[in-house]
PDB file of N, CA and C in Angstrom:
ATOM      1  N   UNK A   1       9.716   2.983  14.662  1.00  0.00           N
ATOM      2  CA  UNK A   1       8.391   3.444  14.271  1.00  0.00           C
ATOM      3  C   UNK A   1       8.328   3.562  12.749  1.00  0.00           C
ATOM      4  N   UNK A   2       7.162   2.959  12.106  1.00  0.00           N
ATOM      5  CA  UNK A   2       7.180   3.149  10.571  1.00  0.00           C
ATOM      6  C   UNK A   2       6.893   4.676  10.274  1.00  0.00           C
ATOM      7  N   UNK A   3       7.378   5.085   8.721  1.00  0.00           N
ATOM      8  CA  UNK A   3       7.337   5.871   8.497  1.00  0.00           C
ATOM      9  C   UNK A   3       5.755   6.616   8.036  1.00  0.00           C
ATOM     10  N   UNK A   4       5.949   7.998   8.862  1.00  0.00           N
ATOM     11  CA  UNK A   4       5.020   8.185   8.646  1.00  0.00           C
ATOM     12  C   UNK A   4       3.808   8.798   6.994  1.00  0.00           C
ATOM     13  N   UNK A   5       4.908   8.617   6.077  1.00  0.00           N
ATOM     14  CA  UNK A   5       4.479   9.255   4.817  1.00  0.00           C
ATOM     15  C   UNK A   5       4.332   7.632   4.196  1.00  0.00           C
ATOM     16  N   UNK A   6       4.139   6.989   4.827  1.00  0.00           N
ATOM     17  CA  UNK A   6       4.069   5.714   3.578  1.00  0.00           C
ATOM     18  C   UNK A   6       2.956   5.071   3.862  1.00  0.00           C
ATOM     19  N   UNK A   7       2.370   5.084   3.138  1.00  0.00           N
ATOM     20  CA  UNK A   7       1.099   4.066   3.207  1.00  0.00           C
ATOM     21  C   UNK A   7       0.593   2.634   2.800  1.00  0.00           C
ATOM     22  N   UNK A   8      -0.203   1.928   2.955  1.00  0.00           N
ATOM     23  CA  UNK A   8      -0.398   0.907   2.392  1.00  0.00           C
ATOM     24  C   UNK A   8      -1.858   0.373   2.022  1.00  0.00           C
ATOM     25  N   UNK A   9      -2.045   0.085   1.016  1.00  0.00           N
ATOM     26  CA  UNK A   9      -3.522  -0.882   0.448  1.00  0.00           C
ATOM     27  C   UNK A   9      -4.031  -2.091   1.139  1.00  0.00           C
ATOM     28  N   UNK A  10      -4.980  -2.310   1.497  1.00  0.00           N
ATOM     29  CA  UNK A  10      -5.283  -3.107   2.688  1.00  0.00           C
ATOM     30  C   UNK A  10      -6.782  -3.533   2.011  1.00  0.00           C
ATOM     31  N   UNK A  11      -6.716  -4.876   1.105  1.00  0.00           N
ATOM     32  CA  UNK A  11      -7.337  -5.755   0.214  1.00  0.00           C
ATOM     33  C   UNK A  11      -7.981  -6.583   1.296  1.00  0.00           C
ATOM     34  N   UNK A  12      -9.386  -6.810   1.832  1.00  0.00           N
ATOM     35  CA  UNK A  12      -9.759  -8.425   2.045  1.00  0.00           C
ATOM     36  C   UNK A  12     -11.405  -8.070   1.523  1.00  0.00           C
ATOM     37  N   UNK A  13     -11.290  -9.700   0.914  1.00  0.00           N
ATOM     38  CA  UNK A  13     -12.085  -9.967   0.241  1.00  0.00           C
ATOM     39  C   UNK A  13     -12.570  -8.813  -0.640  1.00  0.00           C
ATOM     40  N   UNK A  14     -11.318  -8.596  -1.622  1.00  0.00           N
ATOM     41  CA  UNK A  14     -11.907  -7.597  -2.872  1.00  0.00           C
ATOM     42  C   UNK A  14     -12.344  -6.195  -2.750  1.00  0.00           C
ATOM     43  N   UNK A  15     -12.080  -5.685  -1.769  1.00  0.00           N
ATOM     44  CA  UNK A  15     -12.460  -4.421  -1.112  1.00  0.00           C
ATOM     45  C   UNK A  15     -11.087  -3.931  -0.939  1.00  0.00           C
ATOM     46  N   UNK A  16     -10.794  -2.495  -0.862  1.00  0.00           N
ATOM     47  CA  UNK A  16      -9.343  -2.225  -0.964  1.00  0.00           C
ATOM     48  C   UNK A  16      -9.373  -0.675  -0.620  1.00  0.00           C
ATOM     49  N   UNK A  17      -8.761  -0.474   0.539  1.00  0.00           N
ATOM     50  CA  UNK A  17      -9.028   1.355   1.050  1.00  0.00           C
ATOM     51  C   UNK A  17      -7.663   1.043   1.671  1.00  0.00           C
ATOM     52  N   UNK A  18      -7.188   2.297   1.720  1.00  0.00           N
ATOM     53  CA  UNK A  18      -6.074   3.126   2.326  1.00  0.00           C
ATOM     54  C   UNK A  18      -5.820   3.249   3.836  1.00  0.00           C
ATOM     55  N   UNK A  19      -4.808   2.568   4.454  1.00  0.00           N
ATOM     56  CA  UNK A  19      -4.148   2.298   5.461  1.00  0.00           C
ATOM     57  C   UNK A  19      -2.739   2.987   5.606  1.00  0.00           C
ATOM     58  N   UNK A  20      -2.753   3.411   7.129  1.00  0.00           N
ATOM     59  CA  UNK A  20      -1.161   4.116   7.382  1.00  0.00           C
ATOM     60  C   UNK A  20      -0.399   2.785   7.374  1.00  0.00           C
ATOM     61  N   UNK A  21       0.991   3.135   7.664  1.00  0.00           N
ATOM     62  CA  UNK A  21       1.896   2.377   7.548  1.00  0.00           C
ATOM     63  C   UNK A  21       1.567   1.878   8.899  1.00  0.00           C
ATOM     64  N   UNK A  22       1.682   2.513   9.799  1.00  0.00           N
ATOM     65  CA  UNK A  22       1.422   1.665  11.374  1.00  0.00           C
ATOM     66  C   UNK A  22       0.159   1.352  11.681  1.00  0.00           C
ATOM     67  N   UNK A  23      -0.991   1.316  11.141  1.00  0.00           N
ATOM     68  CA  UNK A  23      -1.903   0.487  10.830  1.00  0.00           C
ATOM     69  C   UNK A  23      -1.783  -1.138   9.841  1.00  0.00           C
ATOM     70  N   UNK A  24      -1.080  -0.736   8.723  1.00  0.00           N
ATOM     71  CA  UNK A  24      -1.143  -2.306   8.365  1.00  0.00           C
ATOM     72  C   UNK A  24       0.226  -2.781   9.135  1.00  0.00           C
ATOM     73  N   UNK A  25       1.085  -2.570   9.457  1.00  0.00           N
ATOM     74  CA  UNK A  25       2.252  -3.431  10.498  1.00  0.00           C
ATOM     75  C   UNK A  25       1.642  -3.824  11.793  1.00  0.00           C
ATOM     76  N   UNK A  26       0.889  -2.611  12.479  1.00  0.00           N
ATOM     77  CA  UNK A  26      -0.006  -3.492  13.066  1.00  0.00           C
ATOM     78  C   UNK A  26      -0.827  -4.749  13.477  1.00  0.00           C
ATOM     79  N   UNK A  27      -1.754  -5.080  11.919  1.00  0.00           N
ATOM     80  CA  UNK A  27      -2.042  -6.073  11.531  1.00  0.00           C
ATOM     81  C   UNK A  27      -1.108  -6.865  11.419  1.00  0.00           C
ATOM     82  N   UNK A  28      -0.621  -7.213  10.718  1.00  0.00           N
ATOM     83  CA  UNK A  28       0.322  -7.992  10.202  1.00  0.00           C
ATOM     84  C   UNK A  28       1.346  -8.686  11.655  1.00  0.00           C
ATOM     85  N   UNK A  29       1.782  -7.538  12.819  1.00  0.00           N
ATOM     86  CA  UNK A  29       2.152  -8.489  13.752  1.00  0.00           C
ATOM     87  C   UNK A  29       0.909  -8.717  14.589  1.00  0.00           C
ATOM     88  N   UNK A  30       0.825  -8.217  14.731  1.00  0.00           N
ATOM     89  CA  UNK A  30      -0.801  -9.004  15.023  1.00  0.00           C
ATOM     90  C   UNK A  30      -1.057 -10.521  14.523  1.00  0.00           C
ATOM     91  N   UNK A  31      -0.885 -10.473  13.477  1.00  0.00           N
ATOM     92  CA  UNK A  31      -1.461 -11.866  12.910  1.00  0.00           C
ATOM     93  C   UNK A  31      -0.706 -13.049  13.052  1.00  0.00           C
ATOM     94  N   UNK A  32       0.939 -12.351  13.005  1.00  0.00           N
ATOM     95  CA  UNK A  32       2.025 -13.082  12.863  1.00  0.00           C
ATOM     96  C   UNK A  32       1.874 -13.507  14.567  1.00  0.00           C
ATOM     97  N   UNK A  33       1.674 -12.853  15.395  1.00  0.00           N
ATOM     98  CA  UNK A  33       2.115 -13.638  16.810  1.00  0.00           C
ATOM     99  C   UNK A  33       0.560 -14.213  17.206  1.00  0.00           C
ATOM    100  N   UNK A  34      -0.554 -14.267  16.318  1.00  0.00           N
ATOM    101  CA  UNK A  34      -1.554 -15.143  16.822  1.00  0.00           C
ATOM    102  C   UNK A  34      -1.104 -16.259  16.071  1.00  0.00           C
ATOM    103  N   UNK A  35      -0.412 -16.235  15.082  1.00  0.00           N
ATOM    104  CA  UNK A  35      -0.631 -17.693  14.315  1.00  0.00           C
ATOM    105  C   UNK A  35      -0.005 -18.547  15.359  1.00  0.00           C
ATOM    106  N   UNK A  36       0.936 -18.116  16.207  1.00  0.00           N
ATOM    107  CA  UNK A  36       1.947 -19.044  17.446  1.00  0.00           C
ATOM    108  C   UNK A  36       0.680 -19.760  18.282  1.00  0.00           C
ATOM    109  N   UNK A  37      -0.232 -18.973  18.357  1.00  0.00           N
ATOM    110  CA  UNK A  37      -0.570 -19.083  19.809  1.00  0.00           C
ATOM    111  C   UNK A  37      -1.592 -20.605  19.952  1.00  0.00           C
ATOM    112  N   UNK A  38      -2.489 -21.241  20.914  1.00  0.00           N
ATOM    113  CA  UNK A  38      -2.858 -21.986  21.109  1.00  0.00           C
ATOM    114  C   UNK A  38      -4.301 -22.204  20.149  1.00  0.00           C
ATOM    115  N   UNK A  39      -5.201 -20.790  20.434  1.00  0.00           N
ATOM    116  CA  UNK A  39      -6.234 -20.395  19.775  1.00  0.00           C
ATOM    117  C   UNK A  39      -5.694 -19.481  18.657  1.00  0.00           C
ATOM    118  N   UNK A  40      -5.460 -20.062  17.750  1.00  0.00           N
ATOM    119  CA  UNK A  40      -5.355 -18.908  16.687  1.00  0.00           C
ATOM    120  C   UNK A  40      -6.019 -18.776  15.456  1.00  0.00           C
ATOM    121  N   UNK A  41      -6.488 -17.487  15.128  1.00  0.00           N
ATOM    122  CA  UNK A  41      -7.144 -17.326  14.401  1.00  0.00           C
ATOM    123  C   UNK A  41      -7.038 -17.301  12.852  1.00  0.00           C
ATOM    124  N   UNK A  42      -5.566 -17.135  12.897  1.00  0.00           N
ATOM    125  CA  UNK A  42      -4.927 -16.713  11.512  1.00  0.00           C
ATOM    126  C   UNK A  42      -4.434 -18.306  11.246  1.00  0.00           C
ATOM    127  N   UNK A  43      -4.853 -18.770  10.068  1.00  0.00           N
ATOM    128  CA  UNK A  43      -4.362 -20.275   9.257  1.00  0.00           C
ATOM    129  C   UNK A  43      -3.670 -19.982   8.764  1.00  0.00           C
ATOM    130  N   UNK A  44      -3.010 -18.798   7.849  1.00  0.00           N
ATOM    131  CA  UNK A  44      -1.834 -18.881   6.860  1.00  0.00           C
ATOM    132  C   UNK A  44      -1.317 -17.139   6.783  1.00  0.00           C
ATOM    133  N   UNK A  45       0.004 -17.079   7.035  1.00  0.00           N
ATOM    134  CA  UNK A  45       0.587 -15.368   6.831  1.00  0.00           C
ATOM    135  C   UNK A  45       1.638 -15.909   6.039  1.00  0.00           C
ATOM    136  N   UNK A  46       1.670 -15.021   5.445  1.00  0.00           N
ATOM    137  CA  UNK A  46       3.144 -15.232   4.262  1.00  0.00           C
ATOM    138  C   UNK A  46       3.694 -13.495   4.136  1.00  0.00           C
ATOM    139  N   UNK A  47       4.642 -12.904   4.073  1.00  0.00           N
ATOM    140  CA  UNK A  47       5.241 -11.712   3.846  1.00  0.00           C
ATOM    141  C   UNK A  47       6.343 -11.896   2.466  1.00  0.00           C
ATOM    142  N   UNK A  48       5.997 -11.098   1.260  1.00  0.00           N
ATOM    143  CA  UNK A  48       6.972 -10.571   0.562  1.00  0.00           C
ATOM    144  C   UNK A  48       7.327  -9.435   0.481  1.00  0.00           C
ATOM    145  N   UNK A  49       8.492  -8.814   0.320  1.00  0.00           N
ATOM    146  CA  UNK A  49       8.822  -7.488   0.019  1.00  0.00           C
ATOM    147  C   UNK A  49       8.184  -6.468   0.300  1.00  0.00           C
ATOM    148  N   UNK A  50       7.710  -6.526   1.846  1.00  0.00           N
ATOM    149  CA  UNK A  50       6.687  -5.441   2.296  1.00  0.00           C
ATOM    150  C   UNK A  50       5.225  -5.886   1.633  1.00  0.00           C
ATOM    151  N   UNK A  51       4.824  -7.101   1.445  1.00  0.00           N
ATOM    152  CA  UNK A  51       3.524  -7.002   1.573  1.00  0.00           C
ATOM    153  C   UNK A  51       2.975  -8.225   2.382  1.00  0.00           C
ATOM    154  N   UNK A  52       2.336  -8.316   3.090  1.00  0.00           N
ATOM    155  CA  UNK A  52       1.985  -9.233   3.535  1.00  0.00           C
ATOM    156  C   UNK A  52       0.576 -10.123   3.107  1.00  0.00           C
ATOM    157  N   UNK A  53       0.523 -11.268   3.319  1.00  0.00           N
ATOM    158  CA  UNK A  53      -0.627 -12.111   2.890  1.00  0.00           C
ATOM    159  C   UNK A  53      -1.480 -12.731   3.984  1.00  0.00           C
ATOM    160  N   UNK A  54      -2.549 -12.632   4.057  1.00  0.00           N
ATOM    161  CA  UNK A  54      -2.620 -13.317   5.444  1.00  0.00           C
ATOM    162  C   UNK A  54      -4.335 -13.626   5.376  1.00  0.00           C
ATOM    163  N   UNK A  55      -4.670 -14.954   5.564  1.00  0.00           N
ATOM    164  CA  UNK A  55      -5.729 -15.660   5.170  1.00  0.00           C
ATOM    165  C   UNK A  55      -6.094 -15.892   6.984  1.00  0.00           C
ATOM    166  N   UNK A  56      -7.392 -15.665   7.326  1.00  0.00           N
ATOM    167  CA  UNK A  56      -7.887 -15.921   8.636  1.00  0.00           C
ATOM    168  C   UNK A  56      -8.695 -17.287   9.111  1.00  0.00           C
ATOM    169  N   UNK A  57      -8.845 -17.733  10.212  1.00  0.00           N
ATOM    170  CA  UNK A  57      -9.240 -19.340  10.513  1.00  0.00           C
ATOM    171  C   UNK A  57     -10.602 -19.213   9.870  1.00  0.00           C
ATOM    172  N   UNK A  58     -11.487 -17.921   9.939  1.00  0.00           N
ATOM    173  CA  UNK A  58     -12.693 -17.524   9.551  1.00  0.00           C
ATOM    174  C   UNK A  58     -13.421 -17.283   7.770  1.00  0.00           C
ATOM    175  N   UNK A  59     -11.903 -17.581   7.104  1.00  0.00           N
ATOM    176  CA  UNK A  59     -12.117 -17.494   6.033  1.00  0.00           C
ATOM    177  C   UNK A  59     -11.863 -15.924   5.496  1.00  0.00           C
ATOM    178  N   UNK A  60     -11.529 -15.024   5.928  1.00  0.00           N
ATOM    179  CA  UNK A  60     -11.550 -13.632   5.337  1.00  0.00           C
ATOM    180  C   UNK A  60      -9.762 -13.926   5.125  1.00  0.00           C
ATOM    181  N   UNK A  61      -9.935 -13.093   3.563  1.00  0.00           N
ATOM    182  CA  UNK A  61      -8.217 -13.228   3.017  1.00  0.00           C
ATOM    183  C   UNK A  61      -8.168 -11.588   3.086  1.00  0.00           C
ATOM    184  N   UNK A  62      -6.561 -10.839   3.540  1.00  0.00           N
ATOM    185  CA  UNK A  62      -6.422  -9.694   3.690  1.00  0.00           C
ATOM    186  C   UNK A  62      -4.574  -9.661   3.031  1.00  0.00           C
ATOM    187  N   UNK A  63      -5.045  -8.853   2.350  1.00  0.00           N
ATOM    188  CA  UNK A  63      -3.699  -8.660   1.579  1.00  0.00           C
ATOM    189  C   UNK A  63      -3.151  -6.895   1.839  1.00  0.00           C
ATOM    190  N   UNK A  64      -2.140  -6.845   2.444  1.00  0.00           N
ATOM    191  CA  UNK A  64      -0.989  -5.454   2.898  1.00  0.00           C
ATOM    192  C   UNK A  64      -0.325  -4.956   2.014  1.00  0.00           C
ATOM    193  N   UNK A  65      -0.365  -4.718   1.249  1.00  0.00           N
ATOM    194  CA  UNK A  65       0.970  -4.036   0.120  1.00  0.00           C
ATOM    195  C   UNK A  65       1.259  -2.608   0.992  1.00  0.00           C
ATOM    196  N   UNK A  66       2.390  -2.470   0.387  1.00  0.00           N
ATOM    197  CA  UNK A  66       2.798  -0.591   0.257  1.00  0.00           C
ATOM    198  C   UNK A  66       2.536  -0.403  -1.028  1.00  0.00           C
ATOM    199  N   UNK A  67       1.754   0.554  -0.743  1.00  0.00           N
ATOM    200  CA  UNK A  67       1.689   1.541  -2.277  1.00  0.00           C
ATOM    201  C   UNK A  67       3.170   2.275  -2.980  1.00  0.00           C
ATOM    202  N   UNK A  68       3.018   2.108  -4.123  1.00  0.00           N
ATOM    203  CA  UNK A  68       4.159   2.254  -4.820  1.00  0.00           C
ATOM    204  C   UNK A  68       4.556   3.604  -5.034  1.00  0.00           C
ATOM    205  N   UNK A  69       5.784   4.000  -4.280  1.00  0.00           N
ATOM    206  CA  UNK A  69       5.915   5.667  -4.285  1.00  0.00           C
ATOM    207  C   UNK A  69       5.874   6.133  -5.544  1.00  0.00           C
ATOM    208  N   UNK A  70       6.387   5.522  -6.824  1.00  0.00           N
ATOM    209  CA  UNK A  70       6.201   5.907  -8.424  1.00  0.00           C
ATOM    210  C   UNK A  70       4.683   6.130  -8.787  1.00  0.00           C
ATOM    211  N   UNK A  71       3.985   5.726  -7.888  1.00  0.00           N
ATOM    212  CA  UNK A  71       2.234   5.786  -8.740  1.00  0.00           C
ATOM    213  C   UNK A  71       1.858   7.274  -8.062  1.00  0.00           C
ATOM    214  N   UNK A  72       2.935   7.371  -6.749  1.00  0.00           N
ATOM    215  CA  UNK A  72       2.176   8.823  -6.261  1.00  0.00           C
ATOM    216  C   UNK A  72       2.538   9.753  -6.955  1.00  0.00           C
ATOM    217  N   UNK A  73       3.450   9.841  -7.432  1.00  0.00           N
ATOM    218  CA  UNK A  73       4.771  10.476  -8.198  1.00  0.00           C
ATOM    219  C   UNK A  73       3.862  10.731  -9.544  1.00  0.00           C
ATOM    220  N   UNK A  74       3.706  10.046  -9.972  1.00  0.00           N
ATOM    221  CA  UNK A  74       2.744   9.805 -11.354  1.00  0.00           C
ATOM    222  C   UNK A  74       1.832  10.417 -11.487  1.00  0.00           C
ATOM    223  N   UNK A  75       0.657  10.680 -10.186  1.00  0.00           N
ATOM    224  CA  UNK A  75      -0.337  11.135  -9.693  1.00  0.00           C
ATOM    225  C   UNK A  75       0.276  12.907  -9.609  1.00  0.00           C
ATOM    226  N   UNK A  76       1.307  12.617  -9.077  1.00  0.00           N
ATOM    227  CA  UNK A  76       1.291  14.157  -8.494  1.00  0.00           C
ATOM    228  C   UNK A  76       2.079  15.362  -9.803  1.00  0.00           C
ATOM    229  N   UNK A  77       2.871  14.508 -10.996  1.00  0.00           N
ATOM    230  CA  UNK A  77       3.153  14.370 -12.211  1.00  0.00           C
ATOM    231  C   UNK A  77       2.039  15.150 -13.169  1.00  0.00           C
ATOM    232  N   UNK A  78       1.672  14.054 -13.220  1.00  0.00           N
ATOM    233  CA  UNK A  78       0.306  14.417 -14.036  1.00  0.00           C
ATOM    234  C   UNK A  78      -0.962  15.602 -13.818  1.00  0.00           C
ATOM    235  N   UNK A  79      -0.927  15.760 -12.407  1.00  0.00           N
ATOM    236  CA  UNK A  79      -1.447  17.010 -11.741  1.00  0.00           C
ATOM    237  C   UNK A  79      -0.987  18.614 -12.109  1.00  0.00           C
ATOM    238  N   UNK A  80       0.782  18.361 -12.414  1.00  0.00           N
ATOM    239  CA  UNK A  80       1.360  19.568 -12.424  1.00  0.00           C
ATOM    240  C   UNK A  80       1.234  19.444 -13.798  1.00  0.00           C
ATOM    241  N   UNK A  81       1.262  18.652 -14.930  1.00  0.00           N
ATOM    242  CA  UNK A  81       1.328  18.683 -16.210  1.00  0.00           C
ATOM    243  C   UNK A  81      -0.486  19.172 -16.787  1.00  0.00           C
ATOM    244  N   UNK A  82      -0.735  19.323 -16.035  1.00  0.00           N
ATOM    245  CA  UNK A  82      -2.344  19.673 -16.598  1.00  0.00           C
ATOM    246  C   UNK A  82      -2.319  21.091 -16.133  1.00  0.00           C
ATOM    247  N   UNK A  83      -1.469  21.829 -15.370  1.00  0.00           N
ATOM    248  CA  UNK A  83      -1.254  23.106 -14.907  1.00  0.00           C
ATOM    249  C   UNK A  83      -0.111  24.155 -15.594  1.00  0.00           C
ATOM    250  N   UNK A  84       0.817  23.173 -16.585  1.00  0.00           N
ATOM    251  CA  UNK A  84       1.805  23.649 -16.861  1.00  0.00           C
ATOM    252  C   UNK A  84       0.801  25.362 -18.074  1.00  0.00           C
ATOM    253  N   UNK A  85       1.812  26.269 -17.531  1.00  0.00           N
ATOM    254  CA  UNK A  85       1.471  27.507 -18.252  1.00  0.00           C
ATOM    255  C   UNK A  85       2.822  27.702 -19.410  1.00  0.00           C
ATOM    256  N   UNK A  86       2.651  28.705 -19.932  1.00  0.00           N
ATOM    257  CA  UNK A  86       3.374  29.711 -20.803  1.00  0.00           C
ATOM    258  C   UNK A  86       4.758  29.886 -20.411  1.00  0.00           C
ATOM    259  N   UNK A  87       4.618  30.365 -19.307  1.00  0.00           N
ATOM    260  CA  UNK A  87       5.755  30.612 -18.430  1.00  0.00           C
ATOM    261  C   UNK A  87       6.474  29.929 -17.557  1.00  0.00           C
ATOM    262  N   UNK A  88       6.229  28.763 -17.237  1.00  0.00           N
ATOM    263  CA  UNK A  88       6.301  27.723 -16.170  1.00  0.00           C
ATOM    264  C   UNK A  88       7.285  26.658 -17.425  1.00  0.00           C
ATOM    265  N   UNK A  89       8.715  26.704 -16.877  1.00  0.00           N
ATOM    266  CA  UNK A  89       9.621  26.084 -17.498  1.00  0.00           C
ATOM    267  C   UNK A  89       9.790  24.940 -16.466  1.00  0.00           C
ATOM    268  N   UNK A  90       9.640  24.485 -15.726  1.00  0.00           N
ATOM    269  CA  UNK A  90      10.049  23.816 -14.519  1.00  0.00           C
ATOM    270  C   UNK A  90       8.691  22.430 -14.678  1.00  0.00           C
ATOM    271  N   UNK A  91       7.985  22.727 -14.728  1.00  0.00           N
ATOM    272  CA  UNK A  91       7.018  21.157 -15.342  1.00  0.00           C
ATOM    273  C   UNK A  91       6.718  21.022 -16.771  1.00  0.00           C
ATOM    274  N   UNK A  92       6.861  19.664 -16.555  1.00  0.00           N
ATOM    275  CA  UNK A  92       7.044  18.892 -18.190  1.00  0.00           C
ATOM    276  C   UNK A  92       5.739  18.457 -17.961  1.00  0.00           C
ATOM    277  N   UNK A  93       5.164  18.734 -19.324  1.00  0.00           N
ATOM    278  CA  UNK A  93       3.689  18.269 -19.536  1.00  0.00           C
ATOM    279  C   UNK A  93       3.363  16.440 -20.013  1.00  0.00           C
ATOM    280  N   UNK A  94       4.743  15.950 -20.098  1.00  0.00           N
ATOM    281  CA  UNK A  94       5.403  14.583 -20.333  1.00  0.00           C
ATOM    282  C   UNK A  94       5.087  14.131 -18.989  1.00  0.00           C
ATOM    283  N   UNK A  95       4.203  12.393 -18.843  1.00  0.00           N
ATOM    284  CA  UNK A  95       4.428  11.879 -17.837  1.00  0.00           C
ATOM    285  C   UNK A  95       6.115  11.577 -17.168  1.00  0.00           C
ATOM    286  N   UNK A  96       5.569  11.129 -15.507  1.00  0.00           N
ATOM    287  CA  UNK A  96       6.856  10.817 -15.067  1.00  0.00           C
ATOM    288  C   UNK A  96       7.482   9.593 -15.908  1.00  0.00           C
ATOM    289  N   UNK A  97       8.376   9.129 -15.997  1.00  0.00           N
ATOM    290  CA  UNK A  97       9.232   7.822 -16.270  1.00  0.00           C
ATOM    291  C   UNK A  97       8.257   6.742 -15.551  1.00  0.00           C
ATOM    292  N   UNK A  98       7.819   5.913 -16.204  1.00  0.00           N
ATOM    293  CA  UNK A  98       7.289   4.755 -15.663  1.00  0.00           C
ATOM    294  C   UNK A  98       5.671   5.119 -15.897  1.00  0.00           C
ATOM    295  N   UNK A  99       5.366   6.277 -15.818  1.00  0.00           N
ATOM    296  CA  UNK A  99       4.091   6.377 -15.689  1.00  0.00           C
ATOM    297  C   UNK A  99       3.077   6.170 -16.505  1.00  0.00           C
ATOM    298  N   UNK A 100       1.920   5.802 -16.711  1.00  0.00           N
ATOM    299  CA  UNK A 100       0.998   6.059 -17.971  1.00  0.00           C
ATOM    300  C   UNK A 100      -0.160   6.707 -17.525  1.00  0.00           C
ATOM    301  N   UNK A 101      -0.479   7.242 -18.580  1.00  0.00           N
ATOM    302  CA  UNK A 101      -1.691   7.803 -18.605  1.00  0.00           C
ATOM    303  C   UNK A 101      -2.874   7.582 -19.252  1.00  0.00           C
TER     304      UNK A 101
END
């Protein structure tokens, strides 16, 4: 079972909202065992490194990534650095490593 804290970006046609992890694997075998089949709908799936690509017989292109745990990190970073007080030695008002702002 995928994990349940990971999510993924779920792109077709230029539109792009937030998907669980067992929602876009879903898709994705989904797509992968129609491309076998007799009637299939899906013309082209390609998978890299957890993201998948996958263009439909209908013309709609849908792209799977995982969201990058460093951007949440960054997000959640930058949240505590806008909170940092007087007293609060424990957050750095410095983004995370990697991050920008």
């Amino acid at each position: 079972m995928p994990d349940e804290t990971k999510t993924y970006s779920r792109t077709e046609d230029g539109i792009t909202i937030r998907v669980t992890a067992q929602e876009a694997l879903a898709e994705a075998r989904a797509a992968m065992t129609d491309r076998v089949t007799d009637r299939a709908h899906v013309r082209i799936i390609s998978r890299d490194s957890g993201r998948y690509d996958i263009t439909y017989t209908d013309d709609r292109h849908v792209v799977l990534a995982l969201v990058d745990e460093g951007q949440r990190s960054c997000r959640a970073a930058s949240a505590s650095a806008s909170t940092v007080t007087r007293t609060d030695t424990t957050a750095s008002p410095f983004p995370a490593r990697g991050c920008r702002r």
